[in-house]
N, C-alpha and C. Protein backbone atom coordinates (compact mmCIF):
# COMPACT_ATOMS: atom_id res chain seq x y z
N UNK A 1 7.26 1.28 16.56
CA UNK A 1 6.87 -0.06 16.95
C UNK A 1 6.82 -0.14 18.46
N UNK A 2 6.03 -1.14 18.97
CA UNK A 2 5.88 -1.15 20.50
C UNK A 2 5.48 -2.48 20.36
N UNK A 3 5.81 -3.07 21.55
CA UNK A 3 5.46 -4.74 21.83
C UNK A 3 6.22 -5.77 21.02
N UNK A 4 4.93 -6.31 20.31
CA UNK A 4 5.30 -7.12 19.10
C UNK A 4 4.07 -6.70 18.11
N UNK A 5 4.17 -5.66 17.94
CA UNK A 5 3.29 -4.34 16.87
C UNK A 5 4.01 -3.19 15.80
N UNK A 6 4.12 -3.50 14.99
CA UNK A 6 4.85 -2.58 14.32
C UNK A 6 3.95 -2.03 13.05
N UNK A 7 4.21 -0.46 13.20
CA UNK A 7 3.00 0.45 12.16
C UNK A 7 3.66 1.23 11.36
N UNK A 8 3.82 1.62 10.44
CA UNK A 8 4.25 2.54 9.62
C UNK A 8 3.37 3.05 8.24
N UNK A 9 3.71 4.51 8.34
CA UNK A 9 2.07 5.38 7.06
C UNK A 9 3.38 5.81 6.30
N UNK A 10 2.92 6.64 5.12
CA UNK A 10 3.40 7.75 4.13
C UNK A 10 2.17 8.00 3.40
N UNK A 11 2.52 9.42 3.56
CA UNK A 11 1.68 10.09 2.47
C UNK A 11 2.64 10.88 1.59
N UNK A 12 2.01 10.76 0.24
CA UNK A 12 3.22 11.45 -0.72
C UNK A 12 2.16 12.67 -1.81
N UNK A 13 2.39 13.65 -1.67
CA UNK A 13 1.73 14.73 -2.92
C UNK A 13 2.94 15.57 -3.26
N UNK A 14 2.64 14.83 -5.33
CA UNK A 14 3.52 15.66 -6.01
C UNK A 14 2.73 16.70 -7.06
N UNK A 15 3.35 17.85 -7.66
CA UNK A 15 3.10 17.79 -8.48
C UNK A 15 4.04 17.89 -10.10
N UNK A 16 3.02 17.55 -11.03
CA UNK A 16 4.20 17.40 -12.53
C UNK A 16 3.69 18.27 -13.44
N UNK A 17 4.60 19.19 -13.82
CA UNK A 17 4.33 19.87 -14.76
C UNK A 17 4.14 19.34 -15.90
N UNK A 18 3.30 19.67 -16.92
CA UNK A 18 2.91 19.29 -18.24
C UNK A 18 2.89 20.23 -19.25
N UNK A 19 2.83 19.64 -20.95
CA UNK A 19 3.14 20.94 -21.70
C UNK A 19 1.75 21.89 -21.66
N UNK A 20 0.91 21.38 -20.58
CA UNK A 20 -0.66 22.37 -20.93
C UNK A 20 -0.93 22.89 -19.39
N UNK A 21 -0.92 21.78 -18.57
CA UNK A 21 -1.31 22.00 -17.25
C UNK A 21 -0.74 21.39 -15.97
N UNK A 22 -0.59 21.63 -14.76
CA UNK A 22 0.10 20.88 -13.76
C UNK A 22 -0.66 19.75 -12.97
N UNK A 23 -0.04 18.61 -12.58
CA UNK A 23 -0.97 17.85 -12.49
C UNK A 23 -0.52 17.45 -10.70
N UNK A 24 -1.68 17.07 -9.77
CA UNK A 24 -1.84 16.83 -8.74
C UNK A 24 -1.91 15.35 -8.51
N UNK A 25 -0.79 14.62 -8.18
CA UNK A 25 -0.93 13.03 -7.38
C UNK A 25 -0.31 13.22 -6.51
N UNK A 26 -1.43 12.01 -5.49
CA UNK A 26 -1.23 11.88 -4.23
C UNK A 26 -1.36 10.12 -3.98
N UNK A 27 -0.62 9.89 -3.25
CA UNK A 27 -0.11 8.40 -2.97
C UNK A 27 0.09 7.82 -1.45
N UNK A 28 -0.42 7.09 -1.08
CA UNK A 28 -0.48 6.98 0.81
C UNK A 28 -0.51 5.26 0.90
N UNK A 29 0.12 5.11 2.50
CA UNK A 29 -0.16 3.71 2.63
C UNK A 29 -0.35 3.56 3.95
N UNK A 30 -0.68 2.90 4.39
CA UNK A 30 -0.64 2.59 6.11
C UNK A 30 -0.10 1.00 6.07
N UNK A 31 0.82 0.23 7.22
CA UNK A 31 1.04 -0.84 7.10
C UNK A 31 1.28 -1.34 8.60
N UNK A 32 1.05 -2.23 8.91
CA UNK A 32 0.99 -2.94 10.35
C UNK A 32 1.10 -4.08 10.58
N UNK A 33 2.03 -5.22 11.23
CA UNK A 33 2.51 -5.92 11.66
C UNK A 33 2.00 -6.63 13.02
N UNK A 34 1.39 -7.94 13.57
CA UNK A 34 1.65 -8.41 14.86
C UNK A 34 2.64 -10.02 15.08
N UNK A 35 3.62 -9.68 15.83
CA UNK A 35 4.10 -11.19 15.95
C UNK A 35 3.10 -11.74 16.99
N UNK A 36 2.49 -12.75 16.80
CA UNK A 36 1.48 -12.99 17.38
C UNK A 36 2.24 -14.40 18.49
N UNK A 37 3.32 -15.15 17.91
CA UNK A 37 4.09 -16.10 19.51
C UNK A 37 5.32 -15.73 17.96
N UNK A 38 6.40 -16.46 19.00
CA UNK A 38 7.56 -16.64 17.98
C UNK A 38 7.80 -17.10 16.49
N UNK A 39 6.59 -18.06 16.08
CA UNK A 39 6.82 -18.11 15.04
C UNK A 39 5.50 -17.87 14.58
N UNK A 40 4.33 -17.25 14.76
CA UNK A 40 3.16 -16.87 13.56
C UNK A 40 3.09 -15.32 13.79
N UNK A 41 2.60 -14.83 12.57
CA UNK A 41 2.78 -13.22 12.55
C UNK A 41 1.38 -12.94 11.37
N UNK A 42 0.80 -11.66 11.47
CA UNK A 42 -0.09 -11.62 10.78
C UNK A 42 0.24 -9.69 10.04
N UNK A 43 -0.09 -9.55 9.07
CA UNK A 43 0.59 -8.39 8.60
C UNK A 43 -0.87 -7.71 7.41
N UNK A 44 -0.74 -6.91 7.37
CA UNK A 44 -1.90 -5.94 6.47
C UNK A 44 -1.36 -5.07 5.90
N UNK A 45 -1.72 -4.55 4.82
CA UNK A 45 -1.15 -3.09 4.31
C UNK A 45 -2.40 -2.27 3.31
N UNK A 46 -2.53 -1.24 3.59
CA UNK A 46 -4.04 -0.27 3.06
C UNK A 46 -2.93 0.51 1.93
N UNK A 47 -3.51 0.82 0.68
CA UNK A 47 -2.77 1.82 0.07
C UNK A 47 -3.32 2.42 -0.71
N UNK A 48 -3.16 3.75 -1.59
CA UNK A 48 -4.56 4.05 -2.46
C UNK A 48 -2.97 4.96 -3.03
N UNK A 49 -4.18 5.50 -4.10
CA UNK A 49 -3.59 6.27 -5.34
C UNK A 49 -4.33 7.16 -6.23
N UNK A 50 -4.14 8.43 -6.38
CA UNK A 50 -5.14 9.46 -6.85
C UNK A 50 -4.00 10.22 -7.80
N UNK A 51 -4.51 9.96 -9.20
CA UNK A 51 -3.57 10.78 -10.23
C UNK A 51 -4.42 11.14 -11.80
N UNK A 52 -4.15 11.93 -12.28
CA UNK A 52 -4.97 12.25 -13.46
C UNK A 52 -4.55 11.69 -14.21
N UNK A 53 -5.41 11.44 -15.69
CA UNK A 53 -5.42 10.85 -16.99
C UNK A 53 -4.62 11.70 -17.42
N UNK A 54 -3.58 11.23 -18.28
CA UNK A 54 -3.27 12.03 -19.62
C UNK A 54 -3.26 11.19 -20.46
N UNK A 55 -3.66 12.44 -21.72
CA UNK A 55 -3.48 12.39 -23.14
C UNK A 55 -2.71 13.00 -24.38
N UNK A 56 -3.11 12.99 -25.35
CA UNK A 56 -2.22 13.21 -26.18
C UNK A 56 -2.09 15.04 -25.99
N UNK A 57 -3.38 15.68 -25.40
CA UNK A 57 -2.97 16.93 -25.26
C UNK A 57 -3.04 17.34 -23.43
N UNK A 58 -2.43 16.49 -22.79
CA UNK A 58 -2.48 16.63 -21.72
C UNK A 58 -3.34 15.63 -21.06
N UNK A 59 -3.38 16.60 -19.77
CA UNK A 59 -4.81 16.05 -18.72
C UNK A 59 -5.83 15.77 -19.36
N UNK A 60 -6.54 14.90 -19.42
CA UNK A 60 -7.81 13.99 -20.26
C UNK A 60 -8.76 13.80 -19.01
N UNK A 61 -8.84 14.70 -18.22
CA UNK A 61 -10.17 14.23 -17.35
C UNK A 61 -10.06 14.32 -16.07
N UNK A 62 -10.84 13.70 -15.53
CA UNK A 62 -10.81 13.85 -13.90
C UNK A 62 -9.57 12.61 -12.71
N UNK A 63 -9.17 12.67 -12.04
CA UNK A 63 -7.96 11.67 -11.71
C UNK A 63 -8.73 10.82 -11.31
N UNK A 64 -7.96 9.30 -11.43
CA UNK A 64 -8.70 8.14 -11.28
C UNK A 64 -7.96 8.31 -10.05
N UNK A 65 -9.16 6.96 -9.54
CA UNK A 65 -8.37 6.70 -7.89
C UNK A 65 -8.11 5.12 -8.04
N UNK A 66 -7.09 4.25 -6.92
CA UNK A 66 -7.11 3.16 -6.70
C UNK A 66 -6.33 2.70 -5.72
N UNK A 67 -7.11 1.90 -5.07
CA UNK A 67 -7.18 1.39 -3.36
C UNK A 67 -6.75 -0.39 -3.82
N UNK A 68 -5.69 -0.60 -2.45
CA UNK A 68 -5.15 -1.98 -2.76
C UNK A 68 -5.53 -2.28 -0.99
N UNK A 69 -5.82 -3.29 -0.63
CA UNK A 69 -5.84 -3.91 0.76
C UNK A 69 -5.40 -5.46 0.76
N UNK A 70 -4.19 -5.26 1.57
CA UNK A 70 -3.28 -6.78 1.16
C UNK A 70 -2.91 -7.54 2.72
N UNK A 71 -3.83 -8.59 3.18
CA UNK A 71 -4.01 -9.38 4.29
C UNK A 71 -3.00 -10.51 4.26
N UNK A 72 -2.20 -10.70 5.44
CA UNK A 72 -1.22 -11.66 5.33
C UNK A 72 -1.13 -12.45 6.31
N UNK A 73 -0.97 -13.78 6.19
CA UNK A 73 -0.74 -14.95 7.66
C UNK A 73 0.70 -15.61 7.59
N UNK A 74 1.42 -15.74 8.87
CA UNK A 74 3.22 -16.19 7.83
C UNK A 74 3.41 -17.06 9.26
N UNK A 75 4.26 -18.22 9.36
CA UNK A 75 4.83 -19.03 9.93
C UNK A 75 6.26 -19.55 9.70
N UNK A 76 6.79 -19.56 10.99
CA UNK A 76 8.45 -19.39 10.27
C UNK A 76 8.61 -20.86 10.98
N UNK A 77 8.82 -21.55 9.60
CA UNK A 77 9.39 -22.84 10.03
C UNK A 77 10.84 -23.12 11.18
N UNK A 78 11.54 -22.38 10.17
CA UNK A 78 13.14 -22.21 10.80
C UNK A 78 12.92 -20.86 10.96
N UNK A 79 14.21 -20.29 11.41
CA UNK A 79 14.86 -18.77 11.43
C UNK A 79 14.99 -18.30 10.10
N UNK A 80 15.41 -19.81 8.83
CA UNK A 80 15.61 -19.22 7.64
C UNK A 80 14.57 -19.13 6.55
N UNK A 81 13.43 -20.20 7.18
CA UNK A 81 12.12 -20.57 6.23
C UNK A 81 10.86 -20.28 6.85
N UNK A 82 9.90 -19.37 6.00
CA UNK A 82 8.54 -18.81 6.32
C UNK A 82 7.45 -19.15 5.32
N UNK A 83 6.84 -19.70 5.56
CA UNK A 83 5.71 -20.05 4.98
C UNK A 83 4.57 -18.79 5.16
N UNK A 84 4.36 -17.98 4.02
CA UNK A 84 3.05 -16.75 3.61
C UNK A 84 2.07 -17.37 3.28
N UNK A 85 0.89 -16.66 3.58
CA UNK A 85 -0.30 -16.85 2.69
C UNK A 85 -1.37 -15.70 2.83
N UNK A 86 -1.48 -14.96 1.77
CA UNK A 86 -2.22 -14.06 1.61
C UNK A 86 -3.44 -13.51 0.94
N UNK A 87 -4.14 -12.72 1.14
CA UNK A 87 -5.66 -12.20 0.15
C UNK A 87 -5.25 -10.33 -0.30
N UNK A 88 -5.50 -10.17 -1.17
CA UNK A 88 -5.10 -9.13 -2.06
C UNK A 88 -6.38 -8.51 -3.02
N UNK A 89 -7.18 -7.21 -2.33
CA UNK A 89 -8.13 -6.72 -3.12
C UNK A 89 -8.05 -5.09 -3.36
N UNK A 90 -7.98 -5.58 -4.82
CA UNK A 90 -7.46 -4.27 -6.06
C UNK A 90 -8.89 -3.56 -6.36
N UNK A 91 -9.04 -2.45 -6.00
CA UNK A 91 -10.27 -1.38 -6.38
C UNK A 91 -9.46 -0.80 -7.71
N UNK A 92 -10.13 -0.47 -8.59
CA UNK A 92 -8.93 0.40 -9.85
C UNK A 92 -10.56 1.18 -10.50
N UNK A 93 -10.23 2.71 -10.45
CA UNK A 93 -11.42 3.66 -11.09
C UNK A 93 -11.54 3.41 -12.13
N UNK A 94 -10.30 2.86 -12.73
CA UNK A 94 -9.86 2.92 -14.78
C UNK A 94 -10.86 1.89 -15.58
N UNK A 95 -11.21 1.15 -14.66
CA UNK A 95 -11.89 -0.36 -15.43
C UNK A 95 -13.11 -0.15 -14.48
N UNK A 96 -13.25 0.28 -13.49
CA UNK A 96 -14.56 0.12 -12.39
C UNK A 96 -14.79 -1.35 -11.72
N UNK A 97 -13.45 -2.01 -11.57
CA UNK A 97 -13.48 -3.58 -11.26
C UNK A 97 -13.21 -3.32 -9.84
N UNK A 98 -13.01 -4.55 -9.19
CA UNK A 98 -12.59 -5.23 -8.02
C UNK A 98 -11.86 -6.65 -8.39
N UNK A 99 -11.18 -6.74 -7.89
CA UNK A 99 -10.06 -7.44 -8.36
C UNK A 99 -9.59 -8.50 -6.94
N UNK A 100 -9.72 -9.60 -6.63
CA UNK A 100 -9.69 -10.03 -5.28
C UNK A 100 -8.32 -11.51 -5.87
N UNK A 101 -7.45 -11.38 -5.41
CA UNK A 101 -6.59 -12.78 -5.00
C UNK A 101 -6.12 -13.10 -4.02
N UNK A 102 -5.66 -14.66 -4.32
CA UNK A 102 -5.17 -14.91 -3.35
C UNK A 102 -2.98 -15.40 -3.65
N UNK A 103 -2.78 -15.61 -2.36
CA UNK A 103 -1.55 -16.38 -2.87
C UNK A 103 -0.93 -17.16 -1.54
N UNK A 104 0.09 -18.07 -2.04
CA UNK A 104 0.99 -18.53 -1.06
C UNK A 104 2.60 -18.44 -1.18
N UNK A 105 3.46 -18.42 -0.70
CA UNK A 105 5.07 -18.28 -1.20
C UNK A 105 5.92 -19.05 -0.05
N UNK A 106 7.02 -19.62 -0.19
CA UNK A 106 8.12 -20.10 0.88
C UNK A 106 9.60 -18.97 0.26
N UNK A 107 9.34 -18.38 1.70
CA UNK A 107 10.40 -17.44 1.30
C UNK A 107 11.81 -17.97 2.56
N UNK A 108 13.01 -18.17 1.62
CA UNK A 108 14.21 -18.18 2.17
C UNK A 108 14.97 -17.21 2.28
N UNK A 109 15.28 -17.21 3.34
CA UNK A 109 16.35 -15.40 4.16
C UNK A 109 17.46 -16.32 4.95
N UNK A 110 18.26 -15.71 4.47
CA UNK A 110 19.91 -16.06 4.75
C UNK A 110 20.66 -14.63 4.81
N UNK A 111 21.25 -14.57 5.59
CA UNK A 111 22.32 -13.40 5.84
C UNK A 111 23.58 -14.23 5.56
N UNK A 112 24.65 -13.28 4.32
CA UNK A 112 25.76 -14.09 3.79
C UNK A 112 26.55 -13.40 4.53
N UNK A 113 26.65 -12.14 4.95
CA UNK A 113 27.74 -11.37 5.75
C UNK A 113 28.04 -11.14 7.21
């Protein structure tokens, strides 16, 4: 993090053995943060996902893929209350959709200790 910017990635490749064949997933995200004054902040996160089908005799095909991109706007009333509001669009290979929402939340944070 630097400023009022904060970034953080992972990339993850496993693989799983199966009773026929071994299978290759790979899993990644990128995520980034700006406090934009003391109380508004704007936040994003990219993520995708690449893993094969199985079936009843294993691997069933070629690995589906699926990409999430999740846009966020937040205002902190208090220190303890933040008002979110976000857009959320789901790519998924399995159905061939696009998938777009939205949402809002009031999230309360209290430290008891």
């Amino acid at each position: 993090s630097f400023g009022h910017t904060k970034m953080s990635a992972e990339w993850i490749r496993d693989t799983f053995e199966t009773a026929v064949d071994a299978a290759d997933v790979r899993v990644w995200f990128v995520e980034a943060s700006q406090t934009l004054t003391p109380r508004w902040f704007v936040a994003a996160r990219e993520e995708g996902r690449s893993a094969p089908v199985f079936g009843p005799d294993g691997i069933a095909g070629t690995s589906q893929r699926a990409h999430l991109l999740d846009a966020n706007v937040g205002f902190r009333l208090t220190p303890e209350i933040t008002v979110r509001a976000g857009s959320l669009v789901r790519i998924s290979a399995a159905d061939s959709g696009v998938r777009r929402q939205f949402g809002m939340s009031l999230v309360w944070a209290r430290r008891w200790w």
